[in-house]
PDB file of N, CA and C in Angstrom:
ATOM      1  N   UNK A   1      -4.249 -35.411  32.849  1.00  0.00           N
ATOM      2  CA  UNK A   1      -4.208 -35.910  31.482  1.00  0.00           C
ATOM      3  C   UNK A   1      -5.389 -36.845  31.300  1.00  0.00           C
ATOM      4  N   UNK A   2      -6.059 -36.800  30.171  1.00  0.00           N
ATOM      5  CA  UNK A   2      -7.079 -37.517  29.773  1.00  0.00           C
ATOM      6  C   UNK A   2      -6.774 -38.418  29.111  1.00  0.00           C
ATOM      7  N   UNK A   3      -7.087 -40.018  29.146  1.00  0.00           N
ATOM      8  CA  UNK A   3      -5.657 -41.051  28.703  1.00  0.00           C
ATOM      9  C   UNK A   3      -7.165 -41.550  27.717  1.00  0.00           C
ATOM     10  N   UNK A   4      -7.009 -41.845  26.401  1.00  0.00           N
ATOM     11  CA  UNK A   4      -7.387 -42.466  25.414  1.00  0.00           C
ATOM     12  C   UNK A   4      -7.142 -44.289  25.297  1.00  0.00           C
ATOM     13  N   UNK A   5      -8.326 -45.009  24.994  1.00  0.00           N
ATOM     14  CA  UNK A   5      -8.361 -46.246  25.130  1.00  0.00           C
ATOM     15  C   UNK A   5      -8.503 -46.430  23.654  1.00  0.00           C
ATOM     16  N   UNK A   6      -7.301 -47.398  23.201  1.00  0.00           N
ATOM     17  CA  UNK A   6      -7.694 -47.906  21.436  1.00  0.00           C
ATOM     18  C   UNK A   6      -7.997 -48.861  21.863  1.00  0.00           C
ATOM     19  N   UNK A   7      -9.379 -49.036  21.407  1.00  0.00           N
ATOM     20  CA  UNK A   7     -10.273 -50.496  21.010  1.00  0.00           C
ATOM     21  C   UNK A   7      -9.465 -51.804  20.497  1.00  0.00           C
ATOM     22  N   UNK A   8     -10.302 -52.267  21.173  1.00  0.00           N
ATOM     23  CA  UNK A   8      -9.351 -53.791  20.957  1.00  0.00           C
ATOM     24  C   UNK A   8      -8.326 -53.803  21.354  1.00  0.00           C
ATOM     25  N   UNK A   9      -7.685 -53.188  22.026  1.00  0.00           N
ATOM     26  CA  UNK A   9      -6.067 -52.986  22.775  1.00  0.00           C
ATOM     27  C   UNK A   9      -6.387 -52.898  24.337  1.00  0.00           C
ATOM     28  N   UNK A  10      -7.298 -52.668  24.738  1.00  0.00           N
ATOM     29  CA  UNK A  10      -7.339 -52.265  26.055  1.00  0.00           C
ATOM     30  C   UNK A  10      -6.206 -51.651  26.863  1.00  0.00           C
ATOM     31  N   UNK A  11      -5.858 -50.818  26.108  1.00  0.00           N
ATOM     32  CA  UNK A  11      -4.237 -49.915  26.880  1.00  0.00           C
ATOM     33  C   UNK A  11      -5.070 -48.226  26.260  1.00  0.00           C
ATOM     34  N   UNK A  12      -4.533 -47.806  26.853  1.00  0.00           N
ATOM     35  CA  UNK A  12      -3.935 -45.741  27.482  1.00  0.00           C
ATOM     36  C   UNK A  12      -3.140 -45.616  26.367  1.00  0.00           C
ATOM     37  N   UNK A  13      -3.458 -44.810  25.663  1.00  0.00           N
ATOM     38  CA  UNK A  13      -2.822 -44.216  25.242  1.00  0.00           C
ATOM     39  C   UNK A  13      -2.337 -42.590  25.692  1.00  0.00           C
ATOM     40  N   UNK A  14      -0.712 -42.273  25.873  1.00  0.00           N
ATOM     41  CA  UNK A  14      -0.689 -41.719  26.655  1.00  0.00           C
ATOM     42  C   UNK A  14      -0.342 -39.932  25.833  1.00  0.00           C
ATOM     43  N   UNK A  15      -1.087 -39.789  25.398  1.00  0.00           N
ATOM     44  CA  UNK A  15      -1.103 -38.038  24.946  1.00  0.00           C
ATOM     45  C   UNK A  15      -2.556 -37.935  25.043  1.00  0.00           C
ATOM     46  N   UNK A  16      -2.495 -36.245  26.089  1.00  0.00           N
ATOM     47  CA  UNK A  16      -4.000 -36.067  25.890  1.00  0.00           C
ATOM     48  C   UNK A  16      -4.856 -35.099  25.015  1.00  0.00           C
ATOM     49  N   UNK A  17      -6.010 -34.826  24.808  1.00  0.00           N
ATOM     50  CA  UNK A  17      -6.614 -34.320  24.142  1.00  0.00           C
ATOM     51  C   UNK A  17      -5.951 -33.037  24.064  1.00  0.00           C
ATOM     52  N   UNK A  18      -5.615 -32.690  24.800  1.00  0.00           N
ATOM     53  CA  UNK A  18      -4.734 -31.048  24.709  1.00  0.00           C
ATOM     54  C   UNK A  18      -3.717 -31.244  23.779  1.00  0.00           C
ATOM     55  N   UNK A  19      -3.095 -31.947  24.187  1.00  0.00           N
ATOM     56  CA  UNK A  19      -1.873 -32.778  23.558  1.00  0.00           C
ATOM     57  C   UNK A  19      -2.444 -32.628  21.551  1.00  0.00           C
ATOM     58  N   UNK A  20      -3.552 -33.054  21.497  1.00  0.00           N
ATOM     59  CA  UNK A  20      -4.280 -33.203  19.967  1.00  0.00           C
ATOM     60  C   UNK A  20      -4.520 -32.017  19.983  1.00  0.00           C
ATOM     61  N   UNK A  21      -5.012 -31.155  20.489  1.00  0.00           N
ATOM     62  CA  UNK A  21      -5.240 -29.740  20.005  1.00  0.00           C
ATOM     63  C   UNK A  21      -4.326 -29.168  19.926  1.00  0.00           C
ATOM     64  N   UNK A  22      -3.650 -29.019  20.964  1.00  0.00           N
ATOM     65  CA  UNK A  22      -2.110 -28.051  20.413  1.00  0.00           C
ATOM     66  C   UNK A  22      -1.559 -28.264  19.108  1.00  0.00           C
ATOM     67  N   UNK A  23      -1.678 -29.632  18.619  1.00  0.00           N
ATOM     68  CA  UNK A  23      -0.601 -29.758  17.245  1.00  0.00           C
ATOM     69  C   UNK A  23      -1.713 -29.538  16.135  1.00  0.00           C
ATOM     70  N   UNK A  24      -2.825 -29.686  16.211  1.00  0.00           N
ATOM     71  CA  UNK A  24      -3.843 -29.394  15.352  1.00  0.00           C
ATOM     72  C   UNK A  24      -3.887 -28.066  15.146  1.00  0.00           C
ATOM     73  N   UNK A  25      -3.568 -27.153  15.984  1.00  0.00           N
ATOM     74  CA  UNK A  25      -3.612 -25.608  15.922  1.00  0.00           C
ATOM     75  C   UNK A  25      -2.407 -24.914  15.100  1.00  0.00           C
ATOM     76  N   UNK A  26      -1.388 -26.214  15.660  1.00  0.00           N
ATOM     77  CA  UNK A  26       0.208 -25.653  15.013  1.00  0.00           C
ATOM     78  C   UNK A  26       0.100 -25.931  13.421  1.00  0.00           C
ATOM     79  N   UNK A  27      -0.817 -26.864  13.466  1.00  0.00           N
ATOM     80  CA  UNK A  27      -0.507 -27.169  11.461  1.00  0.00           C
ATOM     81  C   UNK A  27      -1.535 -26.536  10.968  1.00  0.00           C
ATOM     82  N   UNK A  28      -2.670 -25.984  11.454  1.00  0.00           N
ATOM     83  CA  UNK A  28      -3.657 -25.029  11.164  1.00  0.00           C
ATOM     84  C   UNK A  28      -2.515 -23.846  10.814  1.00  0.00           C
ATOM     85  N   UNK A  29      -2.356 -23.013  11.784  1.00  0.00           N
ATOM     86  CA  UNK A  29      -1.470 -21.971  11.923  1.00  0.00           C
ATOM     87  C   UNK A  29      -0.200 -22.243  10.752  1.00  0.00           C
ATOM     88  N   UNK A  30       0.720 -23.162  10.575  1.00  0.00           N
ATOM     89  CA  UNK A  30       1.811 -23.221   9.636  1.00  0.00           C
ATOM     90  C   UNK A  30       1.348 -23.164   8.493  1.00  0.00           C
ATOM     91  N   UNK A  31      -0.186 -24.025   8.060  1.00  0.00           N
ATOM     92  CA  UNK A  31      -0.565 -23.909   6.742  1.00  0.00           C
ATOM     93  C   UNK A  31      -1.140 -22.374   6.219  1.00  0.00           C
ATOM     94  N   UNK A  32      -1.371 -21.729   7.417  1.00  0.00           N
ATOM     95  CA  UNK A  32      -2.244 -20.607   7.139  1.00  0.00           C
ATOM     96  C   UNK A  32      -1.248 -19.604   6.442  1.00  0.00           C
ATOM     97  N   UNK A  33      -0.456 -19.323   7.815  1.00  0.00           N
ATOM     98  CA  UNK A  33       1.355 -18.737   7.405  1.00  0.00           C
ATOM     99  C   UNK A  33       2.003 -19.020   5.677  1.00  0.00           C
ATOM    100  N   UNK A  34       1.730 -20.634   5.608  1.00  0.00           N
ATOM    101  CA  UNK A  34       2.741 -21.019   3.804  1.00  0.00           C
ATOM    102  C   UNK A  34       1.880 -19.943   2.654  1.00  0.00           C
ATOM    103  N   UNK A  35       0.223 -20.149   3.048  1.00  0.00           N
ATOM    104  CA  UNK A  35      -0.397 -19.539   2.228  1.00  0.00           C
ATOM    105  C   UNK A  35      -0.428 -17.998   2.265  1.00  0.00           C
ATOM    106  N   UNK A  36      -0.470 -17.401   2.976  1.00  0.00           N
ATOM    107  CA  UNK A  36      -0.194 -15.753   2.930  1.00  0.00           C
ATOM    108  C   UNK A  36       1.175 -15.769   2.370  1.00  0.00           C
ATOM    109  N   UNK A  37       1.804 -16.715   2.625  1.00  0.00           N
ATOM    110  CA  UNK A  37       3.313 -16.246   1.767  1.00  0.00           C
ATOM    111  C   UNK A  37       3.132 -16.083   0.590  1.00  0.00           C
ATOM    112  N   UNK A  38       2.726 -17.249   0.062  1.00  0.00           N
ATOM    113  CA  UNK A  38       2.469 -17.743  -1.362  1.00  0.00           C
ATOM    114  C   UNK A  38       1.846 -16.658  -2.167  1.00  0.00           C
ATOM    115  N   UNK A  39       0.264 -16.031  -1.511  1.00  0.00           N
ATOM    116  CA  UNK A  39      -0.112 -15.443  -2.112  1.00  0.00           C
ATOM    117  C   UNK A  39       0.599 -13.772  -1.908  1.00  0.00           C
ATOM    118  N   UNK A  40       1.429 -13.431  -0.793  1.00  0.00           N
ATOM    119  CA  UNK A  40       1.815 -12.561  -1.106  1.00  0.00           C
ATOM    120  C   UNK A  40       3.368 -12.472  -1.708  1.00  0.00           C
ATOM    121  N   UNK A  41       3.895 -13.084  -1.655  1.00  0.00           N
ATOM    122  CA  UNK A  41       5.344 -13.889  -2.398  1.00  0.00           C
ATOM    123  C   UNK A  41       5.467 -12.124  -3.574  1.00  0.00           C
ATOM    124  N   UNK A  42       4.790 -11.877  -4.680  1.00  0.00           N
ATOM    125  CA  UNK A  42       5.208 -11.050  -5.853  1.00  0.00           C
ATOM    126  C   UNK A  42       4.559  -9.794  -4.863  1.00  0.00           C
ATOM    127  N   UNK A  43       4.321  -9.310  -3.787  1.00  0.00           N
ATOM    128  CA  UNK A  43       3.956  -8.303  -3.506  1.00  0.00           C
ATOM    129  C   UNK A  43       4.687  -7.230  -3.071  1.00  0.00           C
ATOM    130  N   UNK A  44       6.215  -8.128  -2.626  1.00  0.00           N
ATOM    131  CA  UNK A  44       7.057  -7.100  -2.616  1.00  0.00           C
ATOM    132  C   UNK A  44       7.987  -6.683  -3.445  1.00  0.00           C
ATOM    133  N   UNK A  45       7.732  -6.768  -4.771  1.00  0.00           N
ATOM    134  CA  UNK A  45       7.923  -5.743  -5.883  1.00  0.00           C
ATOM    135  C   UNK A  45       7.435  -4.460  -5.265  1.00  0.00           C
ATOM    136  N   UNK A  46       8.002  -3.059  -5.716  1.00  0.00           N
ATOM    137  CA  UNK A  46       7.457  -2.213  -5.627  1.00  0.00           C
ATOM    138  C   UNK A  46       6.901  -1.833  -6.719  1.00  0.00           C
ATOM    139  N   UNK A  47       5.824  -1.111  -6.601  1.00  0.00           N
ATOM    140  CA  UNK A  47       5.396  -0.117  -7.593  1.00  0.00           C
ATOM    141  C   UNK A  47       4.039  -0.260  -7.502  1.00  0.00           C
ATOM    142  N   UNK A  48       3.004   0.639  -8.409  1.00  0.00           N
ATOM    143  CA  UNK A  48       1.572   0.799  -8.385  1.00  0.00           C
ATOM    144  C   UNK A  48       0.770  -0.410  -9.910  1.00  0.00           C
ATOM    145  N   UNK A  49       0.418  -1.140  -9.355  1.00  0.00           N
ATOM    146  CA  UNK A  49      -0.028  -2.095  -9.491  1.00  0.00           C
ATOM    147  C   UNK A  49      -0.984  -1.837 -11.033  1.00  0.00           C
ATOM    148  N   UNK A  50      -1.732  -1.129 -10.507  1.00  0.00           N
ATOM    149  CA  UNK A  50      -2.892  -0.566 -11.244  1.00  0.00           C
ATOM    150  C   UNK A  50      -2.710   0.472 -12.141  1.00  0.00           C
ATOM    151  N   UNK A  51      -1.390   1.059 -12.113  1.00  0.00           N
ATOM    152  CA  UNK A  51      -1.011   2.311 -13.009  1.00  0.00           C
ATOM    153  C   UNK A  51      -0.088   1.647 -13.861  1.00  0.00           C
ATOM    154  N   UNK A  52       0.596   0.380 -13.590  1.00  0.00           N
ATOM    155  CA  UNK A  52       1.233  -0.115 -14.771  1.00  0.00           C
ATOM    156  C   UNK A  52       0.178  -1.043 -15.672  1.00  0.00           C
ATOM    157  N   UNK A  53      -0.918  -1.344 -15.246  1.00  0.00           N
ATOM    158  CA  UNK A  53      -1.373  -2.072 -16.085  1.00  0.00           C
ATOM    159  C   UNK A  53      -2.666  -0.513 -16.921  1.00  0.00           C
ATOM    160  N   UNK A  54      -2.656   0.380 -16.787  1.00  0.00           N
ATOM    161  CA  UNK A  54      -2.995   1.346 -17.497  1.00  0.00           C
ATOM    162  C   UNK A  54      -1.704   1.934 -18.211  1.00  0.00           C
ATOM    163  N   UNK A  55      -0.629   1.756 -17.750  1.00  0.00           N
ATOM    164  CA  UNK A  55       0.479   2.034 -18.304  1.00  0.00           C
ATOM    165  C   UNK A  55       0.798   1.219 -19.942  1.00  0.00           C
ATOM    166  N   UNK A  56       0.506  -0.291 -19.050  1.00  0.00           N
ATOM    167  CA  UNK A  56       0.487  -1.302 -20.234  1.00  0.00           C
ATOM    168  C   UNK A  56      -0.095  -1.225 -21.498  1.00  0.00           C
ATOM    169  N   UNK A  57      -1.209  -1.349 -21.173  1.00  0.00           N
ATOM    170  CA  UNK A  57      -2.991  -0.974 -21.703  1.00  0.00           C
ATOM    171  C   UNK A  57      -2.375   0.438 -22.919  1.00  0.00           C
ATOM    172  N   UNK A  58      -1.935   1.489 -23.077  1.00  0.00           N
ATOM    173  CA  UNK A  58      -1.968   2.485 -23.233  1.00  0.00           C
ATOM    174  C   UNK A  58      -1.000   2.644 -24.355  1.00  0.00           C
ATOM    175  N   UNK A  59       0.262   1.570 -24.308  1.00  0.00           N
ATOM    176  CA  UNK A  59       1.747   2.074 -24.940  1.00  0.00           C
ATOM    177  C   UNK A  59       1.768   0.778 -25.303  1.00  0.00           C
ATOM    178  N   UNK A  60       1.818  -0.458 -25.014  1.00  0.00           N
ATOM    179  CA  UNK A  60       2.319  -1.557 -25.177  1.00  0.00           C
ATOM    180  C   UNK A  60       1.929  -2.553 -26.206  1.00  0.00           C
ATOM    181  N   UNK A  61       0.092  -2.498 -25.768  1.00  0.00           N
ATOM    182  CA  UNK A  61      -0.554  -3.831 -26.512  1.00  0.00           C
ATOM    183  C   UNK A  61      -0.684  -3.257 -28.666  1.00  0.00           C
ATOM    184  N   UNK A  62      -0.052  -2.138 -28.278  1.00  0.00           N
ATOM    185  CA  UNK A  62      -0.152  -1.450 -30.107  1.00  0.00           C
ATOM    186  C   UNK A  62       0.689  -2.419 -30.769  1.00  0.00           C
ATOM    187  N   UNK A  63       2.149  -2.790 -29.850  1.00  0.00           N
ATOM    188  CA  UNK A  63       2.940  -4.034 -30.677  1.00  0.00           C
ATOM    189  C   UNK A  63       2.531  -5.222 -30.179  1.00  0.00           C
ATOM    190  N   UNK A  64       2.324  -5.793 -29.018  1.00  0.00           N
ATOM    191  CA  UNK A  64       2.184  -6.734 -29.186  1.00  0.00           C
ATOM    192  C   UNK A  64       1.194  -7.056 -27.944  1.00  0.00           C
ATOM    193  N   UNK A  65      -0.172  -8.502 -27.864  1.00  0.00           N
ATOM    194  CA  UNK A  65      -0.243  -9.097 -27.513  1.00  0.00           C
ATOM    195  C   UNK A  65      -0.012  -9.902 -26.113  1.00  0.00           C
ATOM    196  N   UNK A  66      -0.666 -10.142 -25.066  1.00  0.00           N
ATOM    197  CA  UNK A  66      -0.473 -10.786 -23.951  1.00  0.00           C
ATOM    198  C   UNK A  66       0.108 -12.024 -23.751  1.00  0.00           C
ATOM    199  N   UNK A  67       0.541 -13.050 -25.188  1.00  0.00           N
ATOM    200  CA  UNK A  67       1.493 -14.000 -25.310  1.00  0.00           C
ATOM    201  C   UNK A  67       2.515 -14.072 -25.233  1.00  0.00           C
ATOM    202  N   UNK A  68       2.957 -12.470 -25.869  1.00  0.00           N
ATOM    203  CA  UNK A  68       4.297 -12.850 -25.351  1.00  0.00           C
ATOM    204  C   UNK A  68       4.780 -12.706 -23.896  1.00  0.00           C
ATOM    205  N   UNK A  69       4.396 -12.696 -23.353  1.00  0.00           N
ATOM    206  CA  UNK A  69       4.269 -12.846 -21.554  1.00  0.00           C
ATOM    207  C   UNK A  69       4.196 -14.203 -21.191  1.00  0.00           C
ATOM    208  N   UNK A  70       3.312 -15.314 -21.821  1.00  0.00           N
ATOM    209  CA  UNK A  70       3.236 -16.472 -21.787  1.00  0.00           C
ATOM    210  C   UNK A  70       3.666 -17.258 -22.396  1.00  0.00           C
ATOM    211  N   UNK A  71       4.158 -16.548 -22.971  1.00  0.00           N
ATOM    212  CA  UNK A  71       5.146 -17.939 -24.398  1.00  0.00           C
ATOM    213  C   UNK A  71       5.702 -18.677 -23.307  1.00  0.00           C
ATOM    214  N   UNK A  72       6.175 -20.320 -23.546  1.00  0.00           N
ATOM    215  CA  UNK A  72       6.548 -20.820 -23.023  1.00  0.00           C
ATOM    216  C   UNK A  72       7.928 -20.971 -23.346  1.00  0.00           C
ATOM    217  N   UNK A  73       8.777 -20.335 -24.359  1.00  0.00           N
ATOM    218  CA  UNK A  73      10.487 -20.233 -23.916  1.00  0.00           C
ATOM    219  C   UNK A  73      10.450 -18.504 -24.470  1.00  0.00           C
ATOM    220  N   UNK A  74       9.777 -17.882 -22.878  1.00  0.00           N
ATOM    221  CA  UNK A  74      10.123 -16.287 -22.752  1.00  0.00           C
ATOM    222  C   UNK A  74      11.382 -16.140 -22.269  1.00  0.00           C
ATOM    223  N   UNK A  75      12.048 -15.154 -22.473  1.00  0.00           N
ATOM    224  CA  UNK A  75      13.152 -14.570 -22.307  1.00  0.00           C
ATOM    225  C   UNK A  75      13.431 -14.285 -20.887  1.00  0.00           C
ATOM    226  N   UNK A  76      12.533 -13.770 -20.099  1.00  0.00           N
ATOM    227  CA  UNK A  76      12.743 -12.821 -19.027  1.00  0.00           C
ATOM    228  C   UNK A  76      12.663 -14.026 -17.958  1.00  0.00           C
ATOM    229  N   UNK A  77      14.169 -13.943 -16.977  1.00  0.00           N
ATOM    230  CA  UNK A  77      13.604 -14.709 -15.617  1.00  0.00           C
ATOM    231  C   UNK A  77      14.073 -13.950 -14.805  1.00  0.00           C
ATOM    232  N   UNK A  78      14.186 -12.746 -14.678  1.00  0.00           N
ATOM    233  CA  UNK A  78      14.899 -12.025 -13.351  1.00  0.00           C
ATOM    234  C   UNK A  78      14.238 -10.684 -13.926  1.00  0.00           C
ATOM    235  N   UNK A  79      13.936 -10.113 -12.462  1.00  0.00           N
ATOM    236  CA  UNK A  79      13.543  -8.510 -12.052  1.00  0.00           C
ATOM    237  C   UNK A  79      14.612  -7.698 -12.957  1.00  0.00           C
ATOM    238  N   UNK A  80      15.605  -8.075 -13.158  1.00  0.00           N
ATOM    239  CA  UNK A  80      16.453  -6.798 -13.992  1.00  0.00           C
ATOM    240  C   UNK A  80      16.020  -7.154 -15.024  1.00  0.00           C
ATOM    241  N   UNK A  81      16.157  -8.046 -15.768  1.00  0.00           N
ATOM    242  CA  UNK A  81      16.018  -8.688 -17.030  1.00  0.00           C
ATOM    243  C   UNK A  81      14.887  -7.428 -17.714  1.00  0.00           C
ATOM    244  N   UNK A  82      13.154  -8.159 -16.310  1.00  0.00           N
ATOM    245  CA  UNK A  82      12.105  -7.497 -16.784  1.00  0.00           C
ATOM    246  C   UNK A  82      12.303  -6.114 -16.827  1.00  0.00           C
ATOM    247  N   UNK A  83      12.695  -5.080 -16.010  1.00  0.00           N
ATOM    248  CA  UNK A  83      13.015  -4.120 -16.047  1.00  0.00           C
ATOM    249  C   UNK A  83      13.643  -3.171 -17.036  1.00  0.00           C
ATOM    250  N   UNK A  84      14.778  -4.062 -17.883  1.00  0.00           N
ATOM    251  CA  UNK A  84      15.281  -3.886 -18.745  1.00  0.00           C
ATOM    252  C   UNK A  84      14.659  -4.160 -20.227  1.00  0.00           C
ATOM    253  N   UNK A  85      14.083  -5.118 -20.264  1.00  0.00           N
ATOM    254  CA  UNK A  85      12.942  -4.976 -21.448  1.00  0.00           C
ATOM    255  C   UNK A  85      11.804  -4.064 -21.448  1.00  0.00           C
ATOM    256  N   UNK A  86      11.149  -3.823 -20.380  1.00  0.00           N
ATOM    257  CA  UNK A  86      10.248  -2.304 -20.251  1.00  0.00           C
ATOM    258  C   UNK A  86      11.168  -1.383 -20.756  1.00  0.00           C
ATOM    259  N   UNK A  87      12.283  -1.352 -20.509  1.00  0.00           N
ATOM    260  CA  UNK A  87      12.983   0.173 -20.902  1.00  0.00           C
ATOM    261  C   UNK A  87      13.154   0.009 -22.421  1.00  0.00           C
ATOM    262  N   UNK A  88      13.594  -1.354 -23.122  1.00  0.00           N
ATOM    263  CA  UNK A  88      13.758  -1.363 -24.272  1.00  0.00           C
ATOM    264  C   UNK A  88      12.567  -1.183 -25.040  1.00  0.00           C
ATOM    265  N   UNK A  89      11.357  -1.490 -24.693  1.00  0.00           N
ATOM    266  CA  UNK A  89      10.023  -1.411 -25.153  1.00  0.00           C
ATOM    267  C   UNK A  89       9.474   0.232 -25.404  1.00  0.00           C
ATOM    268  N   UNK A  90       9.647   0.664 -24.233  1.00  0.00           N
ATOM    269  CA  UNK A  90       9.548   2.062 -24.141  1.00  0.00           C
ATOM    270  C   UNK A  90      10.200   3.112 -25.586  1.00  0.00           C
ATOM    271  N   UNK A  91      11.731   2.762 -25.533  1.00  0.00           N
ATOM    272  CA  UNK A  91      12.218   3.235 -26.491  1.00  0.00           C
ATOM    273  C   UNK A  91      11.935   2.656 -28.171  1.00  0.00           C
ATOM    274  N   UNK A  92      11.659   1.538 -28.219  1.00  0.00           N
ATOM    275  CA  UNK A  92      10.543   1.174 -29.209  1.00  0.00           C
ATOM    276  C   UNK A  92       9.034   1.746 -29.576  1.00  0.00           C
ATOM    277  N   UNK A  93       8.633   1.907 -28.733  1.00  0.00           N
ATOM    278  CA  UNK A  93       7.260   2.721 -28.754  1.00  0.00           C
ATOM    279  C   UNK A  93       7.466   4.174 -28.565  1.00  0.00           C
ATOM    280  N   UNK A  94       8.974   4.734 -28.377  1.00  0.00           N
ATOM    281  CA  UNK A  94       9.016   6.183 -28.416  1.00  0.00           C
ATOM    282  C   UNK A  94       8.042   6.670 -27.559  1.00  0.00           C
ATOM    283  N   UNK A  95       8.410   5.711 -26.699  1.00  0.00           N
ATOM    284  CA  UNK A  95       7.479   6.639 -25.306  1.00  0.00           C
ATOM    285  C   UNK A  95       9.182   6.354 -24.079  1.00  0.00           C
ATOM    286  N   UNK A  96       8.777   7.054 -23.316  1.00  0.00           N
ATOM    287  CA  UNK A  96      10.390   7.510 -22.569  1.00  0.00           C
ATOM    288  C   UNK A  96       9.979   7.375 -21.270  1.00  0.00           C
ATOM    289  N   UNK A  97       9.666   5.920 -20.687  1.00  0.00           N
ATOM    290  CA  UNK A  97       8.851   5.749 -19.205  1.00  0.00           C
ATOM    291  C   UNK A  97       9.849   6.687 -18.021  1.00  0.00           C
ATOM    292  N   UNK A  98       9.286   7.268 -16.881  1.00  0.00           N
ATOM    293  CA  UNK A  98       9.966   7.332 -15.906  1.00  0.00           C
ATOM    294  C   UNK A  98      10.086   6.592 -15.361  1.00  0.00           C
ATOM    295  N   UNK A  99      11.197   6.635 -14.301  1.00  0.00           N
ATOM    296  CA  UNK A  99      11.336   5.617 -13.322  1.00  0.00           C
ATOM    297  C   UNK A  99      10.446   4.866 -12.456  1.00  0.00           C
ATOM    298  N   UNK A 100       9.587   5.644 -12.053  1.00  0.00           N
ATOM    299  CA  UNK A 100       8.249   5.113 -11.607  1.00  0.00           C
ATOM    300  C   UNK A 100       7.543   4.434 -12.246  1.00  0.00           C
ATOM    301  N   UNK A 101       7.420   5.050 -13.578  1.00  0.00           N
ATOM    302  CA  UNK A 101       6.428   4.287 -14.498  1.00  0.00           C
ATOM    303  C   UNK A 101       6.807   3.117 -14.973  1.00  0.00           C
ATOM    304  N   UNK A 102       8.636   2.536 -15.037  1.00  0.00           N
ATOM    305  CA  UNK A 102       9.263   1.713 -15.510  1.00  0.00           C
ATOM    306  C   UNK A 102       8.750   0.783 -14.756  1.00  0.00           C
ATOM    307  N   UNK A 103       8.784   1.140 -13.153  1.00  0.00           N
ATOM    308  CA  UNK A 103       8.658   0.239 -11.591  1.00  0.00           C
ATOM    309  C   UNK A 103       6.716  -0.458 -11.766  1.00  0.00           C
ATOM    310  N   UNK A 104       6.591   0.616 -12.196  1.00  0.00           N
ATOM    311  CA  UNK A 104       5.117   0.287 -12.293  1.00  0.00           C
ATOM    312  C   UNK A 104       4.694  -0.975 -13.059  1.00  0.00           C
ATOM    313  N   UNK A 105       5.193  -0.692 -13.895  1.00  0.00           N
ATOM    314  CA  UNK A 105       4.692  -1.587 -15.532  1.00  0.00           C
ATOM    315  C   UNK A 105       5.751  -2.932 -15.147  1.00  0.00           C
ATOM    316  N   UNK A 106       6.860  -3.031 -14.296  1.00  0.00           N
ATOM    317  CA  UNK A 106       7.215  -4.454 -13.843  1.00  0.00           C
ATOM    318  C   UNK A 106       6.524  -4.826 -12.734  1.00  0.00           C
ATOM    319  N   UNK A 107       5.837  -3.828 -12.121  1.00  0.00           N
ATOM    320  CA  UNK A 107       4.920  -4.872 -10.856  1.00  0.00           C
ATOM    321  C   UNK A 107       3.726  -5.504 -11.347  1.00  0.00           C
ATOM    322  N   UNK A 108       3.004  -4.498 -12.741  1.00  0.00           N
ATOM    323  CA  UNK A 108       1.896  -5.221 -13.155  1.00  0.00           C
ATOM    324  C   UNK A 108       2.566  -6.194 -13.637  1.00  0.00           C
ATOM    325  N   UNK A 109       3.772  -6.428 -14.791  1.00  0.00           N
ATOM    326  CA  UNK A 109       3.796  -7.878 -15.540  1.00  0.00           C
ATOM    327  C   UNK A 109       4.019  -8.972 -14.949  1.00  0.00           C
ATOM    328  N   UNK A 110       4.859  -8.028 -13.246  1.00  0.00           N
ATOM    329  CA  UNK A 110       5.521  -9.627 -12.316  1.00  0.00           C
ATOM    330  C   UNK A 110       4.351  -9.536 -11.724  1.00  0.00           C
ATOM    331  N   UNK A 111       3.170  -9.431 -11.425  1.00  0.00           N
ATOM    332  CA  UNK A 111       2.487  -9.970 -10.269  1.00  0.00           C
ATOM    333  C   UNK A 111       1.171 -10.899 -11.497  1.00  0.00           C
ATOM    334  N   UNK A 112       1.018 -10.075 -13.087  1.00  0.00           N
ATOM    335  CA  UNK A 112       0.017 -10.751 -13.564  1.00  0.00           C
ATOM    336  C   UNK A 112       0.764 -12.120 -14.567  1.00  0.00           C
ATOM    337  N   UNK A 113       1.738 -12.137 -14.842  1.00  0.00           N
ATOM    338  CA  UNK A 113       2.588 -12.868 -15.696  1.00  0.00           C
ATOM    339  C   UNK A 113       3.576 -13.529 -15.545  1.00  0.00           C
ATOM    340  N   UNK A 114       4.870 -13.010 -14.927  1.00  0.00           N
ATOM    341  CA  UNK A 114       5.739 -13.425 -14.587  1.00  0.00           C
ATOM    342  C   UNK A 114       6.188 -14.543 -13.463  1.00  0.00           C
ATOM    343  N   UNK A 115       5.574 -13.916 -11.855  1.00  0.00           N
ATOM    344  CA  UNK A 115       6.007 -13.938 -10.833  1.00  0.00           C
ATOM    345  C   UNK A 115       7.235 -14.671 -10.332  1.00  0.00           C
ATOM    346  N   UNK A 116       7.984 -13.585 -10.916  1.00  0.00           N
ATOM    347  CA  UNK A 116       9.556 -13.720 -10.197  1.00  0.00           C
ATOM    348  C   UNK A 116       9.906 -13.401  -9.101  1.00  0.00           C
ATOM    349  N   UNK A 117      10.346 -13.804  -8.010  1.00  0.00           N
ATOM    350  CA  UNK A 117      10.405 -13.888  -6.322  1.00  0.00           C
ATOM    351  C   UNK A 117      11.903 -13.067  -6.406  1.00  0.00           C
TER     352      UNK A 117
END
C-alpha cells in the first residue's frame, strides 16, 4: 500500500492509490451506465421509428400541427392512451392504420414528444 501524507498533519493516510482508482472507475462506469439508460429509456417501444414519422408527415399534420404534442395540459400520459388516440386520429382522417403502422406512429410520437417509459 502506498500511504498518502496530508500536509500539515504529518500522518498516513491509510487508502492507497489503487484504493482511488478503483472508486474513480466505479463512478466513471455508474455514470456511464445512468446515461445509456436515459438515453435509451423510450427505445424500447417497439416499432419503426422512421416510418411513423413518414407515417405522421403524410396523414396527420393536414389537421393539426406539432403543438398539440407539446401543449402543456396534453391529454396523453400512457402508451395505451397514445395508442388509442393514433387509432382515433386515423379514423378521423379516414385513413385505417394497421397495426404496425399504429406501433409505428407511437414510437415516432413517444420517442420525439412524449417519452413515456
Amino acid at each position: 500500500m502506498i500511504g498518502l501524507t496530508v500536509r500539515g498533519q504529518g500522518r498516513s493516510v491509510g487508502r492507497s492509490i489503487v484504493d482511488f482508482g478503483a472508486e474513480a472507475m466505479k463512478r466513471i462506469l455508474f455514470a456511464a451506465l445512468g446515461a445509456w439508460l436515459v438515453a435509451n429509456a423510450y427505445a424500447a417501444v417497439p416499432g419503426d421509428e422512421a416510418h411513423g414519422q413518414r407515417l405522421l408527415q403524410a396523414n396527420c399534420t393536414g389537421c393539426h400541427d406539432s403543438s398539440v404534442y407539446t401543449r402543456p395540459n396534453r391529454m396523453i400520459h400512457s402508451l395505451d392512451e397514445l395508442k388509442h388516440q393514433v387509432e382515433g386520429c386515423g379514423h378521423a382522417a379516414k385513413k385505417e392504420f394497421s397495426s404496425t403502422e399504429v406501433q409505428d406512429l407511437v414510437k415516432h410520437l413517444n420517442d420525439r414528444y412524449y417519452h413515456i417509459q
